[in-house]
N, C-alpha and C. Protein backbone atom coordinates (compact mmCIF):
# COMPACT_ATOMS: atom_id res chain seq x y z
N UNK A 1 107.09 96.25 116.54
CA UNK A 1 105.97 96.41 115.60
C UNK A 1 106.41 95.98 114.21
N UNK A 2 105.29 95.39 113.47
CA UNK A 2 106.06 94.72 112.03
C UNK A 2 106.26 96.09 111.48
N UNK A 3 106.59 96.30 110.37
CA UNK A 3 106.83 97.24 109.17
C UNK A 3 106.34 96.95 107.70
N UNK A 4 106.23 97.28 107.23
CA UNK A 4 106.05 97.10 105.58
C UNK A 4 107.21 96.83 104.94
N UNK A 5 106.61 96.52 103.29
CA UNK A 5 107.79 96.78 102.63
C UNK A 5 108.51 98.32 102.81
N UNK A 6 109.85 97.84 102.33
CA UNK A 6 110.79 99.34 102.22
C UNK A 6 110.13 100.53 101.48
N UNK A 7 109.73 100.04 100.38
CA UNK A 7 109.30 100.77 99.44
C UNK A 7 107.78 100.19 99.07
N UNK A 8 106.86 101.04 98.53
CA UNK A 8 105.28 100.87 98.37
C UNK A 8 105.04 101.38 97.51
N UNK A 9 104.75 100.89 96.26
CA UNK A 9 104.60 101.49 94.91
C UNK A 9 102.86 101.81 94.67
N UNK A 10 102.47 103.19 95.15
CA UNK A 10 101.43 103.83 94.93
C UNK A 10 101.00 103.57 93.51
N UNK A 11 99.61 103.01 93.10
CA UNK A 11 99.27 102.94 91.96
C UNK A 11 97.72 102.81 91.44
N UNK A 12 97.35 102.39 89.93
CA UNK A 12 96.16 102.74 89.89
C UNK A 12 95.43 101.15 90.93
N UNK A 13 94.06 101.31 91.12
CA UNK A 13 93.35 100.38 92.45
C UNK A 13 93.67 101.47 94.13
N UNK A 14 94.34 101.99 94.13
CA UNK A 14 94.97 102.26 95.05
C UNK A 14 93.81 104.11 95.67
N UNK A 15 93.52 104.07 97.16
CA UNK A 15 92.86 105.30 97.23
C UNK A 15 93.75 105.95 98.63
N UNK A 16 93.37 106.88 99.03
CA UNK A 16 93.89 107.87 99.90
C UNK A 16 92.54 108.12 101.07
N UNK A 17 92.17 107.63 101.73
CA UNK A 17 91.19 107.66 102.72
C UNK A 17 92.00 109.10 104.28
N UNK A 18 91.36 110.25 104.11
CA UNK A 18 91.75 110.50 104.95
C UNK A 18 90.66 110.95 106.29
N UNK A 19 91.21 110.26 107.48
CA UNK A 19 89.66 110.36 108.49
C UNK A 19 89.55 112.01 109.21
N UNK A 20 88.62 112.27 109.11
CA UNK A 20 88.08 113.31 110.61
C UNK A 20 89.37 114.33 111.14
N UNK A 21 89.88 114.97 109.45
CA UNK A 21 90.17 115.58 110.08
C UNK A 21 89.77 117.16 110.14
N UNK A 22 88.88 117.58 111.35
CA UNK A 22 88.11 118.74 111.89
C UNK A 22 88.83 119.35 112.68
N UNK A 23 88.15 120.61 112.68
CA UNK A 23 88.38 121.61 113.60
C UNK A 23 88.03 121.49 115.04
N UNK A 24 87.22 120.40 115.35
CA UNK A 24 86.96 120.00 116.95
C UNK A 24 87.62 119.38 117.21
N UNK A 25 88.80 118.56 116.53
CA UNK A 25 89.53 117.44 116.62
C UNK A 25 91.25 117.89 117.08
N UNK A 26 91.36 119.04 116.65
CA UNK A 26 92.49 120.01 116.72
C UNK A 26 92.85 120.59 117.91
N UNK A 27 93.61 121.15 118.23
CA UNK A 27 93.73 122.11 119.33
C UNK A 27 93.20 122.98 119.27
N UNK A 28 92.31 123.43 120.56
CA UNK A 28 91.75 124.44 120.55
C UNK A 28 90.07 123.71 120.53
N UNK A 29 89.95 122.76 119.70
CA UNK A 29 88.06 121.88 119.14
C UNK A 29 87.53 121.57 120.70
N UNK A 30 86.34 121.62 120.22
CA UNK A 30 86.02 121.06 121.76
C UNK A 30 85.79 119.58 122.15
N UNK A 31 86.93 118.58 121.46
CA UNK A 31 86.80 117.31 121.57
C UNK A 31 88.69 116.76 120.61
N UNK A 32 89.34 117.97 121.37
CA UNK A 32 90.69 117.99 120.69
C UNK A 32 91.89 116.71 120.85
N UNK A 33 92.21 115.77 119.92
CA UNK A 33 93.45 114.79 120.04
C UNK A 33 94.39 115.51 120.22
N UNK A 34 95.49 115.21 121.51
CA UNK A 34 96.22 115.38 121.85
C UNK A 34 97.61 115.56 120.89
N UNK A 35 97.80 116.60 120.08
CA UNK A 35 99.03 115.99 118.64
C UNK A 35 98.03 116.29 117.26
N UNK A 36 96.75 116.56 117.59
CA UNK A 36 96.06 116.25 116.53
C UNK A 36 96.76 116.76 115.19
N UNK A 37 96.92 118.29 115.41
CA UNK A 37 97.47 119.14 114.22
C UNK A 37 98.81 118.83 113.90
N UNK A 38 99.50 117.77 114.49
CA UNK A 38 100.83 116.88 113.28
C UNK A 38 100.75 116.31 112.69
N UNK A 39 99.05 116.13 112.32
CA UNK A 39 99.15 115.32 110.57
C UNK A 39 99.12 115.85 109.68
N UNK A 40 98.53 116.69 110.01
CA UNK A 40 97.99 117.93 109.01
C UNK A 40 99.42 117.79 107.35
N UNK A 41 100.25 117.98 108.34
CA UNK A 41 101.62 118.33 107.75
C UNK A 41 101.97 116.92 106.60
N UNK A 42 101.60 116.11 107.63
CA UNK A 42 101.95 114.56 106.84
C UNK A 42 101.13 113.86 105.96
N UNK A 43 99.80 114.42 105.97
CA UNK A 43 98.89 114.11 105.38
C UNK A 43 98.69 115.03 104.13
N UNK A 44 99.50 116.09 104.28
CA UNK A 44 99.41 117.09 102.86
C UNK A 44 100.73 116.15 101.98
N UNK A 45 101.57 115.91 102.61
CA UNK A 45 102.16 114.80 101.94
C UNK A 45 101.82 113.76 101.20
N UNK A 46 101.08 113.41 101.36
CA UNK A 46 100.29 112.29 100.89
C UNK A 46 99.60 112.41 99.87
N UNK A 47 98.67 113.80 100.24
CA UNK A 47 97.47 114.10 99.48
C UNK A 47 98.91 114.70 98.00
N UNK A 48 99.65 115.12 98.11
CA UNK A 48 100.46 115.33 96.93
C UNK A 48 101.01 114.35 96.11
N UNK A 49 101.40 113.14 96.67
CA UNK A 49 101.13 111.55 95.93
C UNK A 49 100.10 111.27 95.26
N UNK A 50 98.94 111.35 95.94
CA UNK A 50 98.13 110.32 95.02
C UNK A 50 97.20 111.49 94.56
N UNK A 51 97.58 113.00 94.48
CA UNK A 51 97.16 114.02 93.26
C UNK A 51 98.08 113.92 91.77
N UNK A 52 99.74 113.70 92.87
CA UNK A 52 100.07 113.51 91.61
C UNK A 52 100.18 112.59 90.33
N UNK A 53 99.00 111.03 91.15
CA UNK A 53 99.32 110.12 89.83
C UNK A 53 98.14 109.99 89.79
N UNK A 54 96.94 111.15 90.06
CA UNK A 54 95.33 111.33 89.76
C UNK A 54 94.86 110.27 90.49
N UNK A 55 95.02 109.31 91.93
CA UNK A 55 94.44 108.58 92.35
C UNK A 55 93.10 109.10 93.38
N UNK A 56 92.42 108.63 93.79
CA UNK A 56 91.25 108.98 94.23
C UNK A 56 91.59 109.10 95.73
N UNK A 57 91.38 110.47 96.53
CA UNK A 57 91.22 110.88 97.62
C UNK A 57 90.12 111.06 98.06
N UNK A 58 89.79 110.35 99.49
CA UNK A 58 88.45 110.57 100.13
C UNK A 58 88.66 111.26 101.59
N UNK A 59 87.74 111.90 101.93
CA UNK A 59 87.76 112.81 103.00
C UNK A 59 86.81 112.54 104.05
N UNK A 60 87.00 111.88 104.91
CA UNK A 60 85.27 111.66 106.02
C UNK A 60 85.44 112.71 106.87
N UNK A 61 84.45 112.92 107.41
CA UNK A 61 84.04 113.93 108.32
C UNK A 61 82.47 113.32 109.28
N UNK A 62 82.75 113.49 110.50
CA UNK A 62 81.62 113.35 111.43
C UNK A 62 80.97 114.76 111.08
N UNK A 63 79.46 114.47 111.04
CA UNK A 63 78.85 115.60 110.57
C UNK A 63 77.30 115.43 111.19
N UNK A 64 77.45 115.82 112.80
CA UNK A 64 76.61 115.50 113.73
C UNK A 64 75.33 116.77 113.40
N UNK A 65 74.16 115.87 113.94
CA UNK A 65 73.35 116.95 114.19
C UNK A 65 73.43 117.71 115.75
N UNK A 66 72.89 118.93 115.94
CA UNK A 66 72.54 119.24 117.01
C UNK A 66 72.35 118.36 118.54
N UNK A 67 71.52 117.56 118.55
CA UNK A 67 71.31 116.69 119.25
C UNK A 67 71.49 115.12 119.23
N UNK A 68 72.96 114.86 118.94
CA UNK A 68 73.82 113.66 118.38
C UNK A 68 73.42 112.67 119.30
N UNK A 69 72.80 111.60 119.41
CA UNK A 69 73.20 110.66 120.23
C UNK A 69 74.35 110.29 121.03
N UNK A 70 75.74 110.48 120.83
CA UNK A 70 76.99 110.74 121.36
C UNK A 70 77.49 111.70 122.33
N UNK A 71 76.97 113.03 122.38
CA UNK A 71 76.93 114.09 122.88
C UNK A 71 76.52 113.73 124.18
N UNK A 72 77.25 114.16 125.94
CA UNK A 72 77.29 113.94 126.64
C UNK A 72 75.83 114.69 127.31
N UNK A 73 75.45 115.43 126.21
CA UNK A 73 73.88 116.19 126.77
C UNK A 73 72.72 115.01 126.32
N UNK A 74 73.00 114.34 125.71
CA UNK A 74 71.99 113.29 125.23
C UNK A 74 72.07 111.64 125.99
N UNK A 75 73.44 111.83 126.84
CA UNK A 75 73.66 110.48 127.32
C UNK A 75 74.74 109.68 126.82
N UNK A 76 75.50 110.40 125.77
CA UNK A 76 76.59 109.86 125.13
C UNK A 76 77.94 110.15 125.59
N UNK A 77 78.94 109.60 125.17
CA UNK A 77 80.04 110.15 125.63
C UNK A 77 81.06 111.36 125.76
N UNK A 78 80.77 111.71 124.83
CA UNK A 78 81.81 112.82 124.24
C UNK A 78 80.65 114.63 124.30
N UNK A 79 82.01 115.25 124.64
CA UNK A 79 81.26 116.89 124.04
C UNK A 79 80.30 116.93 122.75
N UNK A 80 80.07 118.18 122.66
CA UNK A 80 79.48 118.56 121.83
C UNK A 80 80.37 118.64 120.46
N UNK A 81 80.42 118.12 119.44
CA UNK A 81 81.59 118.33 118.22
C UNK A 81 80.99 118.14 116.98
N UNK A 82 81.72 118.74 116.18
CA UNK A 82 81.72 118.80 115.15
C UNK A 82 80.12 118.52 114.30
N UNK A 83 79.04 119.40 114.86
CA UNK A 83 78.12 119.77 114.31
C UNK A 83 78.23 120.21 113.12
N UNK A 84 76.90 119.61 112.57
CA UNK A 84 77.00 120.60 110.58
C UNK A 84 77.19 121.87 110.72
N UNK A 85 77.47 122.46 109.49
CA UNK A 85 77.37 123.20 108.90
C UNK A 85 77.97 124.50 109.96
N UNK A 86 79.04 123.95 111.05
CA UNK A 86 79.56 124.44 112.04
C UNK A 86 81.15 124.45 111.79
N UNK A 87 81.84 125.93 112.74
CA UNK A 87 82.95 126.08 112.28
C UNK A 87 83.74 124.46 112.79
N UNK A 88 83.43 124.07 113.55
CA UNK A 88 84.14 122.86 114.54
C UNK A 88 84.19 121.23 113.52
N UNK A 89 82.93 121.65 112.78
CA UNK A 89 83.19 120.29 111.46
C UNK A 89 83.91 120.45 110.50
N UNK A 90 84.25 122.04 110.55
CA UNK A 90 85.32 122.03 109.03
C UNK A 90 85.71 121.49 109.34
N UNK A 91 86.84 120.95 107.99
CA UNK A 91 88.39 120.80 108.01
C UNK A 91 89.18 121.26 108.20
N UNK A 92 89.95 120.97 108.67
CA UNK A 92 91.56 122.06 108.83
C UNK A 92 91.61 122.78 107.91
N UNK A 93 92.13 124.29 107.97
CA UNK A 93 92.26 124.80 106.70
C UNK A 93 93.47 125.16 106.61
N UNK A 94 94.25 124.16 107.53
CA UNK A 94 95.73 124.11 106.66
C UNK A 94 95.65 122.58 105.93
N UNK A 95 94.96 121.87 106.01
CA UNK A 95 94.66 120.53 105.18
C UNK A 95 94.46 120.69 103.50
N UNK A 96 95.28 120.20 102.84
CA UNK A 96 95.17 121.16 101.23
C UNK A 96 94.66 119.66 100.64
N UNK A 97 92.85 119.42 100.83
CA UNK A 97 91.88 118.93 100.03
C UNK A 97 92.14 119.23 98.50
N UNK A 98 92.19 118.43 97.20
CA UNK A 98 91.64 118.96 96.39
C UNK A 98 90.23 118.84 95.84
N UNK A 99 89.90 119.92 95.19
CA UNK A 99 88.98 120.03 94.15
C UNK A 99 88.11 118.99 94.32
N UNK A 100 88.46 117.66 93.61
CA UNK A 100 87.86 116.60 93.52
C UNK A 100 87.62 115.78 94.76
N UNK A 101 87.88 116.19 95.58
CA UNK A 101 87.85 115.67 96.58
C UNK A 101 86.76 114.46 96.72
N UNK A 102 86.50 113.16 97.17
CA UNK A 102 85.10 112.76 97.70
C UNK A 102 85.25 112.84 99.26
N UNK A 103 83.84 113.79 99.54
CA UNK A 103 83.72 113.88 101.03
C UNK A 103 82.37 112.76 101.60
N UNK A 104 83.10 112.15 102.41
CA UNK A 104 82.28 111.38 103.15
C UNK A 104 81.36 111.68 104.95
N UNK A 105 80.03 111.67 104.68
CA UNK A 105 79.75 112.24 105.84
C UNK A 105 78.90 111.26 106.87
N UNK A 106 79.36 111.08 108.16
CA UNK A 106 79.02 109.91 108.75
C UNK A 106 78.25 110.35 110.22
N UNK A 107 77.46 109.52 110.11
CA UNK A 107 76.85 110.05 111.50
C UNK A 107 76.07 111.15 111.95
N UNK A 108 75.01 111.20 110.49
CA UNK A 108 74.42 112.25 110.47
C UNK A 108 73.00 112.52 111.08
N UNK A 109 72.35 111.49 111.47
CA UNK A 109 70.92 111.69 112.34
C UNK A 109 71.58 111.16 113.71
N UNK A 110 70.46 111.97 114.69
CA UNK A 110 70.68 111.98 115.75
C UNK A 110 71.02 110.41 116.51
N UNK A 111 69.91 109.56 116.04
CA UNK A 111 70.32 108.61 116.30
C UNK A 111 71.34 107.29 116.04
N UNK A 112 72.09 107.62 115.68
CA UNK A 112 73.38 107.01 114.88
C UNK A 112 74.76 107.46 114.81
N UNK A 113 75.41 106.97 115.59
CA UNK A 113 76.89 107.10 115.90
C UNK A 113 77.71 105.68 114.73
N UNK A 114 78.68 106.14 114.57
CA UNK A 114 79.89 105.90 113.71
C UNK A 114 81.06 106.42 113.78
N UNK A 115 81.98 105.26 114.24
CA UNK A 115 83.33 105.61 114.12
C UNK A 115 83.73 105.11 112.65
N UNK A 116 83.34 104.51 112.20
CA UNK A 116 83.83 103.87 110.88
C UNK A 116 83.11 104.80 110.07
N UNK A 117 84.32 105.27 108.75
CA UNK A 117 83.78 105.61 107.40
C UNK A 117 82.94 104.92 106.97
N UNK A 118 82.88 103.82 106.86
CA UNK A 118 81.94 102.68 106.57
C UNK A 118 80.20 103.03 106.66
N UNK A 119 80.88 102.56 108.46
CA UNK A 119 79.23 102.45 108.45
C UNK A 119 78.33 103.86 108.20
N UNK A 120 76.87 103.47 107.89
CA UNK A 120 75.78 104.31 107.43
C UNK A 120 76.10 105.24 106.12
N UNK A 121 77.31 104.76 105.28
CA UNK A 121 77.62 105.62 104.60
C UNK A 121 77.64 104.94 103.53
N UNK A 122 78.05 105.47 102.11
CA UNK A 122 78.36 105.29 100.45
C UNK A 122 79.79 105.23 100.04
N UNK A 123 80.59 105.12 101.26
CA UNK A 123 81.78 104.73 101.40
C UNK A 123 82.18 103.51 100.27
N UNK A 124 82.14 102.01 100.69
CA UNK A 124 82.20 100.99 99.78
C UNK A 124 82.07 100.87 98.40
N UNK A 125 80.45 101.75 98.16
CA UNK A 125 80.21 101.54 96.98
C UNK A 125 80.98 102.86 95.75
N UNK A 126 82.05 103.90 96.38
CA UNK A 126 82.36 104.62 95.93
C UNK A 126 83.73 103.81 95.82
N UNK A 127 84.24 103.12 96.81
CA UNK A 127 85.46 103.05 96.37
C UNK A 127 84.99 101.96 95.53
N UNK A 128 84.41 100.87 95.18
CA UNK A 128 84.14 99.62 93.88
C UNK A 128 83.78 100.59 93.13
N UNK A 129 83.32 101.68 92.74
CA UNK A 129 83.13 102.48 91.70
C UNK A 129 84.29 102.83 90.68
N UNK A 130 84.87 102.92 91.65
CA UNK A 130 86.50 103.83 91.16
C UNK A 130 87.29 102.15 91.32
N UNK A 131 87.05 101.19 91.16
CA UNK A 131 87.49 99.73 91.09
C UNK A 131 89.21 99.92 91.83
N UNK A 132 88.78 100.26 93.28
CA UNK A 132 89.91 100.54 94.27
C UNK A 132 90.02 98.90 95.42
N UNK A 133 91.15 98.57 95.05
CA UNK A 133 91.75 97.51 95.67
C UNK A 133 92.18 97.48 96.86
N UNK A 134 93.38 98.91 96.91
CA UNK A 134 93.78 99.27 98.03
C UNK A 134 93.40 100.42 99.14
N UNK A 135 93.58 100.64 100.37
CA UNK A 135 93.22 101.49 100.61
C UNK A 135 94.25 102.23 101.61
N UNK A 136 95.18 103.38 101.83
CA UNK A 136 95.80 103.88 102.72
C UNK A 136 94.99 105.08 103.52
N UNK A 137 95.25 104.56 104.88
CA UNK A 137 94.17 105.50 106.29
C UNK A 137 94.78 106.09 106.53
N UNK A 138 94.42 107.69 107.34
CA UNK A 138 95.77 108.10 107.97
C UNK A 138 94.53 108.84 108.84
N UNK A 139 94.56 109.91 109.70
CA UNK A 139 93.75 110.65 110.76
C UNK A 139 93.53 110.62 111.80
N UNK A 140 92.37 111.38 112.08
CA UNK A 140 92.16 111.11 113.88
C UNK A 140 90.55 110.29 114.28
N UNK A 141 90.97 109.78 115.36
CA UNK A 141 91.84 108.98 116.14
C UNK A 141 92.07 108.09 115.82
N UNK A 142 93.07 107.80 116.21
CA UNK A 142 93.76 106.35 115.99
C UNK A 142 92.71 105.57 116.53
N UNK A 143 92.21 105.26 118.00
CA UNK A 143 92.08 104.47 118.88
C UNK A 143 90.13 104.77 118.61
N UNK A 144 90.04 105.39 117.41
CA UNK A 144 88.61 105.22 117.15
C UNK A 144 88.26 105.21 115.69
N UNK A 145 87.73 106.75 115.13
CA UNK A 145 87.69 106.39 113.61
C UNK A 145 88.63 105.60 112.57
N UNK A 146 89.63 106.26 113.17
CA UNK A 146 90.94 105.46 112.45
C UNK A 146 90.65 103.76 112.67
N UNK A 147 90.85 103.53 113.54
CA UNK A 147 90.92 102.15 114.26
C UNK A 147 89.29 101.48 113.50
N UNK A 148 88.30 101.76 113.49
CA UNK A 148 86.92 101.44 113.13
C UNK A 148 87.15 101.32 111.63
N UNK A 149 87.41 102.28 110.64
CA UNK A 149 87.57 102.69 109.23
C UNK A 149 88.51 101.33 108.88
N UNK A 150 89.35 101.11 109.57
CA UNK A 150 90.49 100.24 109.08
C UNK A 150 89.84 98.96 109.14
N UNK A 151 89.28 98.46 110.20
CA UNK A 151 89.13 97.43 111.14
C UNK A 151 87.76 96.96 109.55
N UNK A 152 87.08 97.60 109.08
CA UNK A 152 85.56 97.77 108.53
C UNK A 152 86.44 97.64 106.86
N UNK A 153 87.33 98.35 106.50
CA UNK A 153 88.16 97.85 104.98
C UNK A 153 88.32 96.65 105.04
N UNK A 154 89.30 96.50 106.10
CA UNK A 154 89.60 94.80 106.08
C UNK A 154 88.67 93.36 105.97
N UNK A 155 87.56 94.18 106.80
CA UNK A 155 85.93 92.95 106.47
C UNK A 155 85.48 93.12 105.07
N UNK A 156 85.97 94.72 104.62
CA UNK A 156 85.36 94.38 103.28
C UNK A 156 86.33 93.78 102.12
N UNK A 157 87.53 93.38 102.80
CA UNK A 157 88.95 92.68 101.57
C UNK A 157 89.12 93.54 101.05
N UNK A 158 89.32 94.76 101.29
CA UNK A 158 90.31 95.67 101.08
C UNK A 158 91.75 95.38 101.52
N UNK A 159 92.69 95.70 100.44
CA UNK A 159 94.06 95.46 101.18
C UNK A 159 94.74 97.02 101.90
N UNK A 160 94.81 96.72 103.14
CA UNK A 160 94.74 98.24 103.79
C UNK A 160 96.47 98.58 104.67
N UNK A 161 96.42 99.51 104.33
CA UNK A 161 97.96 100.07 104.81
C UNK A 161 97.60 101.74 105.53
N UNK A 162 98.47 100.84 107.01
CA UNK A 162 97.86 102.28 107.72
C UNK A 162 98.64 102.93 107.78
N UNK A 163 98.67 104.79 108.10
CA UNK A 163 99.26 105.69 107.70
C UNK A 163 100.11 106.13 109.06
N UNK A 164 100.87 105.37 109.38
CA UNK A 164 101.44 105.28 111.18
C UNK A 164 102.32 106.72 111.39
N UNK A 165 102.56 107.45 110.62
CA UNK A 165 103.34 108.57 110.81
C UNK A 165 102.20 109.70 110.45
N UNK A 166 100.94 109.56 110.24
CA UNK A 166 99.63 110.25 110.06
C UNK A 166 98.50 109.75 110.76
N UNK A 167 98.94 109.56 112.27
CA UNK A 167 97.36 109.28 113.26
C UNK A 167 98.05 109.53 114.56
N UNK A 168 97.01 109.72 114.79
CA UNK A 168 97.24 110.47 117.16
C UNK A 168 95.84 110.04 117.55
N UNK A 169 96.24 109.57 118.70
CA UNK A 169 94.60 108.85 119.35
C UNK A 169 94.57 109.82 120.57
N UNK A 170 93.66 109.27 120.92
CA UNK A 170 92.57 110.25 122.11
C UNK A 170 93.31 109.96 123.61
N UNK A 171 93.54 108.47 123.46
CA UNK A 171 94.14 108.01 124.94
C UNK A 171 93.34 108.13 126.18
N UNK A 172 92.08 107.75 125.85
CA UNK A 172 91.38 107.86 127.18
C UNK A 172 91.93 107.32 128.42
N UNK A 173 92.52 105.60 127.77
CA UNK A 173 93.10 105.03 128.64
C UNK A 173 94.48 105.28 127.90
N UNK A 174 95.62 105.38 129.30
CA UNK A 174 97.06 105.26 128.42
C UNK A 174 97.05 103.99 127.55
N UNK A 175 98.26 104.44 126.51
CA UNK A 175 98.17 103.44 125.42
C UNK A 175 97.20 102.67 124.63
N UNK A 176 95.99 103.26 124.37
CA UNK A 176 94.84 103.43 123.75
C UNK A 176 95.40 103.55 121.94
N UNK A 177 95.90 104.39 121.85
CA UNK A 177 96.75 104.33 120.52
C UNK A 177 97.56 103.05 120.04
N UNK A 178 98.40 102.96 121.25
CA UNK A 178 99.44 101.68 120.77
C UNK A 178 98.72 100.21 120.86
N UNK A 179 97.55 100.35 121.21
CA UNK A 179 97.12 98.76 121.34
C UNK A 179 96.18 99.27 119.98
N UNK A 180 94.85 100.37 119.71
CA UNK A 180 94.67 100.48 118.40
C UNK A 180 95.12 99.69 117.27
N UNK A 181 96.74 100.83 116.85
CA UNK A 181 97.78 100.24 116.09
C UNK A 181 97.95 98.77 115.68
N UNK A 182 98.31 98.19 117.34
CA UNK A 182 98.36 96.74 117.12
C UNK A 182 97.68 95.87 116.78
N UNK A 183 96.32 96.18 117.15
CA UNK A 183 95.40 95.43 116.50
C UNK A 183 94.96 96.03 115.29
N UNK A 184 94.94 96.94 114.14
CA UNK A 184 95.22 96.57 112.75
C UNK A 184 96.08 96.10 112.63
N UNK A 185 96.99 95.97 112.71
CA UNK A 185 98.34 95.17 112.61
C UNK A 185 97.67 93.62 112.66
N UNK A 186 97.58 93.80 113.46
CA UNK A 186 97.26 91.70 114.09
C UNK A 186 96.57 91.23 112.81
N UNK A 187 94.91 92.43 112.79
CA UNK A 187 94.13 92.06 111.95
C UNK A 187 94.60 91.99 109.93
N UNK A 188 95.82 92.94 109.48
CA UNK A 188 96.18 92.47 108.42
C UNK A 188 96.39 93.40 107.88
N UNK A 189 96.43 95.14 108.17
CA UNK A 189 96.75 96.26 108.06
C UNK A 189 98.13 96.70 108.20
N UNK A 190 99.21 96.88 107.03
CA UNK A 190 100.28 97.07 107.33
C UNK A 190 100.57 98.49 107.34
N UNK A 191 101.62 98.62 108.42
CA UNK A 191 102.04 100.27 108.72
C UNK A 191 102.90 100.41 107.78
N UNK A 192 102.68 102.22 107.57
CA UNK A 192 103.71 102.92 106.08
C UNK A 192 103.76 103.89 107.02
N UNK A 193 105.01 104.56 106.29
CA UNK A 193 105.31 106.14 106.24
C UNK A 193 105.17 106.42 105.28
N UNK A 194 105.35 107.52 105.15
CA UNK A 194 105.20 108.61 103.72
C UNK A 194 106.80 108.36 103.25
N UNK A 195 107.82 108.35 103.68
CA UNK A 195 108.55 108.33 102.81
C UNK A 195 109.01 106.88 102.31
N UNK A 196 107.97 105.76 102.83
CA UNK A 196 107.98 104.39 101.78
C UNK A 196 107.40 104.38 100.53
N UNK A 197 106.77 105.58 100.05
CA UNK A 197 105.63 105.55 99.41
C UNK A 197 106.44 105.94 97.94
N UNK A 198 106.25 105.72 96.85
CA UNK A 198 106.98 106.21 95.90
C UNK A 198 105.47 106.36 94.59
């Protein structure tokens, strides 16, 4: 797999995109990634970078209605998850959001599914607001929101760096994650760790 530079000098243009990460998504959710709750850890890492040089952190969240189009009671694929205003859409509440947080909410009428932050959302026009160049992903799943969010920066010329020591995929099929991965990669998304990040 390629790598990045050694070192990645976090700066202003630069945002903190972090995907979906919920309480249905976790162990225990009723639509749980396998590993989900080891980002948690790596992603508070992060979120302490780009608090500490005031860069702009965004937060998406699937924020289904009742009767989601997706939902395997409607004909869709997946359980029932991460409904509004439901314990299963929080966030982790070991995930240390700040304050300022911008929360992004996707996939909110019944008829409309989204894996991408992007789509149906105010995503884009928030990050050209905040005149953000770059963008670093990290969350769940790899092999979906993650993978969609990234895939959807890059169409918009965002220069995007994915957060490879901060994502776990679903794996419907084995290696569902590692081909994900590879294709941001292919497409122009370079992998970081947290401790390239300065």
């Amino acid at each position: 797999m390629n790598t990045a530079a050694k070192t990645v000098d976090v700066q202003t243009g630069d945002a903190l995109i972090i995907v979906d990460i919920q309480n249905d998504f976790l162990p225990g959710g009723s639509l749980a990634v396998p590993g989900g709750d080891a980002v948690v850890a790596v992603l508070n890492d992060y979120i302490d970078i780009f608090e500490r040089k005031a860069l702009p952190i965004i937060a998406t969240r699937d924020w289904h209605p009742v009767n989601h189009c997706s939902f395997q009671a409607h004909g869709g694929t997946w359980p029932s998850h991460c409904v509004a205003n439901t314990h299963g859409a929080e966030f982790a509440p070991g995930l240390h959001l700040p304050p300022d947080v911008t929360i992004i909410s996707k996939a909110a009428t019944p008829e409309l599914d989204a894996y991408s932050g992007f789509q149906g959302t105010g995503l884009d026009a928030v990050l050209r607001s905040l005149g953000v160049r770059r963008v670093f992903v990290g969350g769940l799943a790899t092999d979906y929101c993650v993978l969609n969010t990234v895939l959807d920066a890059l169409e918009q010329q965002y220069h995007v760096f994915l957060l490879n020591d901060a994502v776990r995929a679903v794996n419907l099929e084995p290696d569902d994650g590692v081909r994900a991965q590879n294709t941001m990669i292919e497409q122009g998304a370079l992998p970081v760790q947290c401790r390239q990040l300065q």
